[in-house]
Protein backbone atom coordinates (compact mmCIF):
# COMPACT_ATOMS: atom_id res chain seq x y z
CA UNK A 1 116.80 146.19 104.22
CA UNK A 2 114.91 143.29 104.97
CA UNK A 3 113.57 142.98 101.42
CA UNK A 4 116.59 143.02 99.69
CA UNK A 5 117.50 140.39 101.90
CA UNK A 6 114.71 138.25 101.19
CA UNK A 7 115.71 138.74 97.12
CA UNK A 8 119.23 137.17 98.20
CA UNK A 9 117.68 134.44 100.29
CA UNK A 10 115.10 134.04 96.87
CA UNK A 11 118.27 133.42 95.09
CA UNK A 12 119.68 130.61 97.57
CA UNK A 13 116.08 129.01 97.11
CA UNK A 14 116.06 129.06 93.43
CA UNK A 15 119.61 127.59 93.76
CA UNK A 16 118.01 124.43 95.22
CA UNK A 17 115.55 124.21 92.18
CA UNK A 18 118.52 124.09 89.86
CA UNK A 19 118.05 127.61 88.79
CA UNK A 20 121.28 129.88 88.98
CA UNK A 21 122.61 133.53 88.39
CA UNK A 22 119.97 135.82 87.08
CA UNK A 23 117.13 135.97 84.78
CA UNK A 24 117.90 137.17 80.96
CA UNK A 25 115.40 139.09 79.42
CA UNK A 26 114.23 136.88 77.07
CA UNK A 27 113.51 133.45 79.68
CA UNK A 28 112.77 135.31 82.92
CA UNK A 29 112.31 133.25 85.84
CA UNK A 30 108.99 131.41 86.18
CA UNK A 31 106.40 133.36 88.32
CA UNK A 32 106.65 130.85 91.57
CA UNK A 33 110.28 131.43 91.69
CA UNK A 34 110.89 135.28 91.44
CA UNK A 35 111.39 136.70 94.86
CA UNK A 36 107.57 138.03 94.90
CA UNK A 37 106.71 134.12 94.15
CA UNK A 38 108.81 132.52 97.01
CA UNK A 39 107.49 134.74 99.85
CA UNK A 40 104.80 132.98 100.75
CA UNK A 41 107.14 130.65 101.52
CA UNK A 42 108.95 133.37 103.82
CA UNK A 43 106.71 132.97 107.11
CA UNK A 44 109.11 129.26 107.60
CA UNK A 45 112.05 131.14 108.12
CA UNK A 46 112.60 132.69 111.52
CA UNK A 47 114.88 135.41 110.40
CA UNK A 48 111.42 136.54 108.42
CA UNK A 49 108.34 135.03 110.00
CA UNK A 50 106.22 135.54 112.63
CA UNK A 51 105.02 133.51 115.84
CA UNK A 52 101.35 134.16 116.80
CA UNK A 53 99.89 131.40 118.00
CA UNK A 54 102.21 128.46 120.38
CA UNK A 55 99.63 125.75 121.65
CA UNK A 56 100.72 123.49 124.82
CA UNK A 57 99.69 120.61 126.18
CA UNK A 58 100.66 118.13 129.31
CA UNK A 59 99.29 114.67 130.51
CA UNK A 60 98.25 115.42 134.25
CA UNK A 61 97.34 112.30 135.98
CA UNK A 62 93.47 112.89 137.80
CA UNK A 63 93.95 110.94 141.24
CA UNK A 64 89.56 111.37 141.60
CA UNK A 65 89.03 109.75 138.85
CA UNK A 66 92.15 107.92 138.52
CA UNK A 67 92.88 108.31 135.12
CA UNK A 68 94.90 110.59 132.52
CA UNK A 69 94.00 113.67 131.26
CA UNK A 70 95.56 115.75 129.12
CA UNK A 71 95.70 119.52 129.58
CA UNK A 72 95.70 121.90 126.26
CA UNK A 73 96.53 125.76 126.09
CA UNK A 74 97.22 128.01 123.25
CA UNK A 75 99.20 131.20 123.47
CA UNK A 76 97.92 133.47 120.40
CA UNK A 77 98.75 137.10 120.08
CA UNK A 78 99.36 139.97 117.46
CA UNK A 79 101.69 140.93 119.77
CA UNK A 80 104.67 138.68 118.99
CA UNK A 81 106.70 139.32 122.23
CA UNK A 82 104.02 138.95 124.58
CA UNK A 83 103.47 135.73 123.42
CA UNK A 84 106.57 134.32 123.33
CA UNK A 85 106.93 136.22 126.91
CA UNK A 86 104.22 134.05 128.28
CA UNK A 87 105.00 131.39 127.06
CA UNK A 88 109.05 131.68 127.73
CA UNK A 89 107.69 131.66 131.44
CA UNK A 90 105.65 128.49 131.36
CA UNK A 91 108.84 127.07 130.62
CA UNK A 92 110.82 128.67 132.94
CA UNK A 93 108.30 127.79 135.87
CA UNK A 94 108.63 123.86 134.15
CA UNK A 95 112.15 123.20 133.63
CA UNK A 96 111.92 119.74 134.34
CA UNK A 97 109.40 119.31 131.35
CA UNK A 98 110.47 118.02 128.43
CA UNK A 99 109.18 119.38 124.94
CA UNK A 100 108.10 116.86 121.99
CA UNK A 101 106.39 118.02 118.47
CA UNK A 102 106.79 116.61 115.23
CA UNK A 103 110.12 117.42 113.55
CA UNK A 104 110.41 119.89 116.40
CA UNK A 105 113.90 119.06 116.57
CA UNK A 106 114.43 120.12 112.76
CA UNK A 107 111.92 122.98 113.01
CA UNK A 108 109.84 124.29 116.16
CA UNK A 109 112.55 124.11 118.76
CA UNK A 110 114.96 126.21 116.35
CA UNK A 111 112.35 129.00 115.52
CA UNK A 112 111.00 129.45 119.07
CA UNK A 113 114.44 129.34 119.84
CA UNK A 114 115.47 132.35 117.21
CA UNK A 115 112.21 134.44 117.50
CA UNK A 116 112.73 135.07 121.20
CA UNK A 117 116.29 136.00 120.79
CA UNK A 118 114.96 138.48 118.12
CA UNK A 119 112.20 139.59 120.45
CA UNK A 120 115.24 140.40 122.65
CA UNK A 121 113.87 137.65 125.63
CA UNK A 122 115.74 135.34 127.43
CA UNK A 123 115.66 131.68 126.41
CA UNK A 124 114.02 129.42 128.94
CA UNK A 125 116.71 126.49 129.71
CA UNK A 126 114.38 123.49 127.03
CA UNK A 127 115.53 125.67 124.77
CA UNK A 128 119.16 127.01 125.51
CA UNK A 129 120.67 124.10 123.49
CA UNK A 130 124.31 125.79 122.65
CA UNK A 131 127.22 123.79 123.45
CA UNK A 132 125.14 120.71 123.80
CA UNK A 133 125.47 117.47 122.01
CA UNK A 134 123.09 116.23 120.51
CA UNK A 135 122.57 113.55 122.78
CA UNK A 136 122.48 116.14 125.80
CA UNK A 137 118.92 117.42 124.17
CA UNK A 138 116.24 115.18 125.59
CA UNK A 139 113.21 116.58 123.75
CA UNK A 140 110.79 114.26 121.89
CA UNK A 141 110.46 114.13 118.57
CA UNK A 142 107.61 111.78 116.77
CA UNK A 143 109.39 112.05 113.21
CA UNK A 144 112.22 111.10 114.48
CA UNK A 145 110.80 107.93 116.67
CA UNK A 146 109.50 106.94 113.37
CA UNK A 147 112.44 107.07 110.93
CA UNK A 148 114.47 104.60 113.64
CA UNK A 149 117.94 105.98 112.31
CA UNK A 150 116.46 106.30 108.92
CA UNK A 151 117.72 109.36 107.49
CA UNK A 152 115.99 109.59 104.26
CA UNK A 153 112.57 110.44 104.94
CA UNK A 154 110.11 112.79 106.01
CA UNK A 155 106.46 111.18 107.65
CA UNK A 156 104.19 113.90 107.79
CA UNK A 157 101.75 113.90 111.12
CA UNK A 158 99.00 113.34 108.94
CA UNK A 159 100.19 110.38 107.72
CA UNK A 160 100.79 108.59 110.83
CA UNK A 161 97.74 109.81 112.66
CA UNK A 162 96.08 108.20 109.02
CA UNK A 163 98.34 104.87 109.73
CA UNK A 164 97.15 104.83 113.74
CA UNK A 165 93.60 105.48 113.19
CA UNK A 166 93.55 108.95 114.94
CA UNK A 167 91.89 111.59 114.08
CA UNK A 168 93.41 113.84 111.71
CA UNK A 169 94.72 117.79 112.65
CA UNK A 170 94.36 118.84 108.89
CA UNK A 171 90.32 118.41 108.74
CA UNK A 172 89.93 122.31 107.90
CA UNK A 173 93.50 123.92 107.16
CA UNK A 174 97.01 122.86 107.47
CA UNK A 175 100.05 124.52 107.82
CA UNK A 176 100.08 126.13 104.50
CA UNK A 177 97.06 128.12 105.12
CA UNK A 178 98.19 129.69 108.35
CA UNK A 179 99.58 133.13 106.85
CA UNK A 180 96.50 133.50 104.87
CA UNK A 181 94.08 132.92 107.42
CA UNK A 182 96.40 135.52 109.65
CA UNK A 183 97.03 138.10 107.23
CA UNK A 184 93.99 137.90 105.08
CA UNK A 185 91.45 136.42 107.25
CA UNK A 186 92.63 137.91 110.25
CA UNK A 187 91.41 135.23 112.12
CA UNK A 188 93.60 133.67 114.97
CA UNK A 189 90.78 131.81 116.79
CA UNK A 190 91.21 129.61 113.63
CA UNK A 191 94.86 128.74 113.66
CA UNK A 192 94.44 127.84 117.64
CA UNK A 193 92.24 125.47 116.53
CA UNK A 194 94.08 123.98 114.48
CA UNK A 195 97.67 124.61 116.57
CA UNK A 196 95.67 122.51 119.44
CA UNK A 197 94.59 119.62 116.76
CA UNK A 198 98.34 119.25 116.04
CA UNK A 199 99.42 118.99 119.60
CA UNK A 200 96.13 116.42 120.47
CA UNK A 201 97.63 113.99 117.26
CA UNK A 202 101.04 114.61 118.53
CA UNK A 203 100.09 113.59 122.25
CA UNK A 204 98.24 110.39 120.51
CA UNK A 205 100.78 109.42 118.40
CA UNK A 206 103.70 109.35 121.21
CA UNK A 207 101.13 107.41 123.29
CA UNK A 208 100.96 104.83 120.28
CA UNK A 209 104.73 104.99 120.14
CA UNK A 210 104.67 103.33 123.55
CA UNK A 211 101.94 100.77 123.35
CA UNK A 212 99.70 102.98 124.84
CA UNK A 213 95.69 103.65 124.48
CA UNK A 214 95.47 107.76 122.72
CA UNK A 215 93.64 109.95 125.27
CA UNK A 216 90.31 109.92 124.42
CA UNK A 217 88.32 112.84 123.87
CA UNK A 218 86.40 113.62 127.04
CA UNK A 219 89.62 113.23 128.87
CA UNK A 220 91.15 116.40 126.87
CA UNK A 221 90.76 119.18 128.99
CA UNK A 222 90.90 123.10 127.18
CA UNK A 223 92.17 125.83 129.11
CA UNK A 224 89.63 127.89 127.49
CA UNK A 225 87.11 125.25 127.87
CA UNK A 226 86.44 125.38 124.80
CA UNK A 227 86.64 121.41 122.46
CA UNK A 228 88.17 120.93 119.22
CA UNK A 229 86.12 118.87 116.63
CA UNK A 230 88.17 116.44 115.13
CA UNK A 231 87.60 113.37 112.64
CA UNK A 232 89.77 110.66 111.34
CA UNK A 233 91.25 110.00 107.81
CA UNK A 234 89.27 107.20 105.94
């Protein structure tokens, strides 16, 4: 069921490309747009992706020391629903937090939002957004801060941390490479690392947004004790 699904959705994709009804025998579609093509492309789209790895982070002020440190977990599982089910309950035991990612608004927030609801769980109340206005939703979101009303554009995180000096999350693979490294690598230790690079340049970033100094490195602390490596974009 779900595949010939993902052959209709295929079509709605081509659409966008310009490319309508169905392929003659004589000009077939090109190779990147037939529905085997486009499903690498699936994994972005709740109704068929996946969720195994959700990495966290807080600023927790250190009264010893008397300075700001930030806190960073991941949450990475085969097991889809156990994931989300821990981490559905950090946020029910926070519900005063706010959440902030880049484009979250656009994309994080929605697929969390979907994949639990398919995973049958109960949304924690940062994301039960329906009947609100958009100005009811208080979540953070860095793209957004940037485009100030500007509807035009997207500003990938890479591209500010590059414009701020901070260290770049995309030093050894990006978000394009996560559903290879899972499902041919196997290999979720990776795409933490990575998950908790994004959050780090996130943190910075919003910190930048406010005329604030970025948390500096010894002041990250890793639930699993465990640093990131990270270098900046020349």
């Amino acid at each position: 069921m779900l595949r010939q699904l993902w052959e209709h959705k295929s079509e709605s994709l081509r659409r966008q490309q310009g490319y309508t009804g169905r392929p003659q025998a004589a000009e077939p579609f090109p190779e990147h747009l037939t529905a085997a093509g486009l499903f690498e492309q699936a994994g972005i789209y709740a109704e068929f992706g996946k969720v195994v790895c959700i990495s966290v982070g807080y600023f927790v002020f250190d009264k010893e020391d008397e300075l700001w440190r930030f806190r960073v977990k991941s949450y990475a599982d085969h097991d889809e629903k156990q994931l989300l089910r821990d981490f559905a309950g950090l946020l029910a035991n926070k519900p005063k937090f706010l959440l902030c990612a880049h484009n979250g608004k656009e994309f994080d927030f929605p697929y969390l939002g979907r994949r639990l609801l398919v995973n049958g769980l109960p949304l924690p109340p940062q994301l039960d957004m329906a009947g609100k206005k958009p100005w009811e939703i208080p979540h953070h979101d860095t793209m957004e801060l940037w485009k100030f009303g500007d509807r035009k554009s997207y500003t990938s995180l890479n591209l500010l941390a590059a414009l701020f000096g901070i260290p770049t999350p995309k030093d050894d693979i990006t978000g394009a490479d996560v559903a290879r490294v899972y499902w041919e690598e196997n290999d979720l230790a990776r795409i933490a690392h990575y998950c908790q690079k994004d959050i780090i340049t996130t943190a910075r970033i919003l910190q930048k947004f406010r005329g604030e100094e970025p948390v500096r490195d010894e002041h990250i602390v890793y639930a699993d004790a465990t640093p990131v490596p990270m270098r900046r974009v020349i």
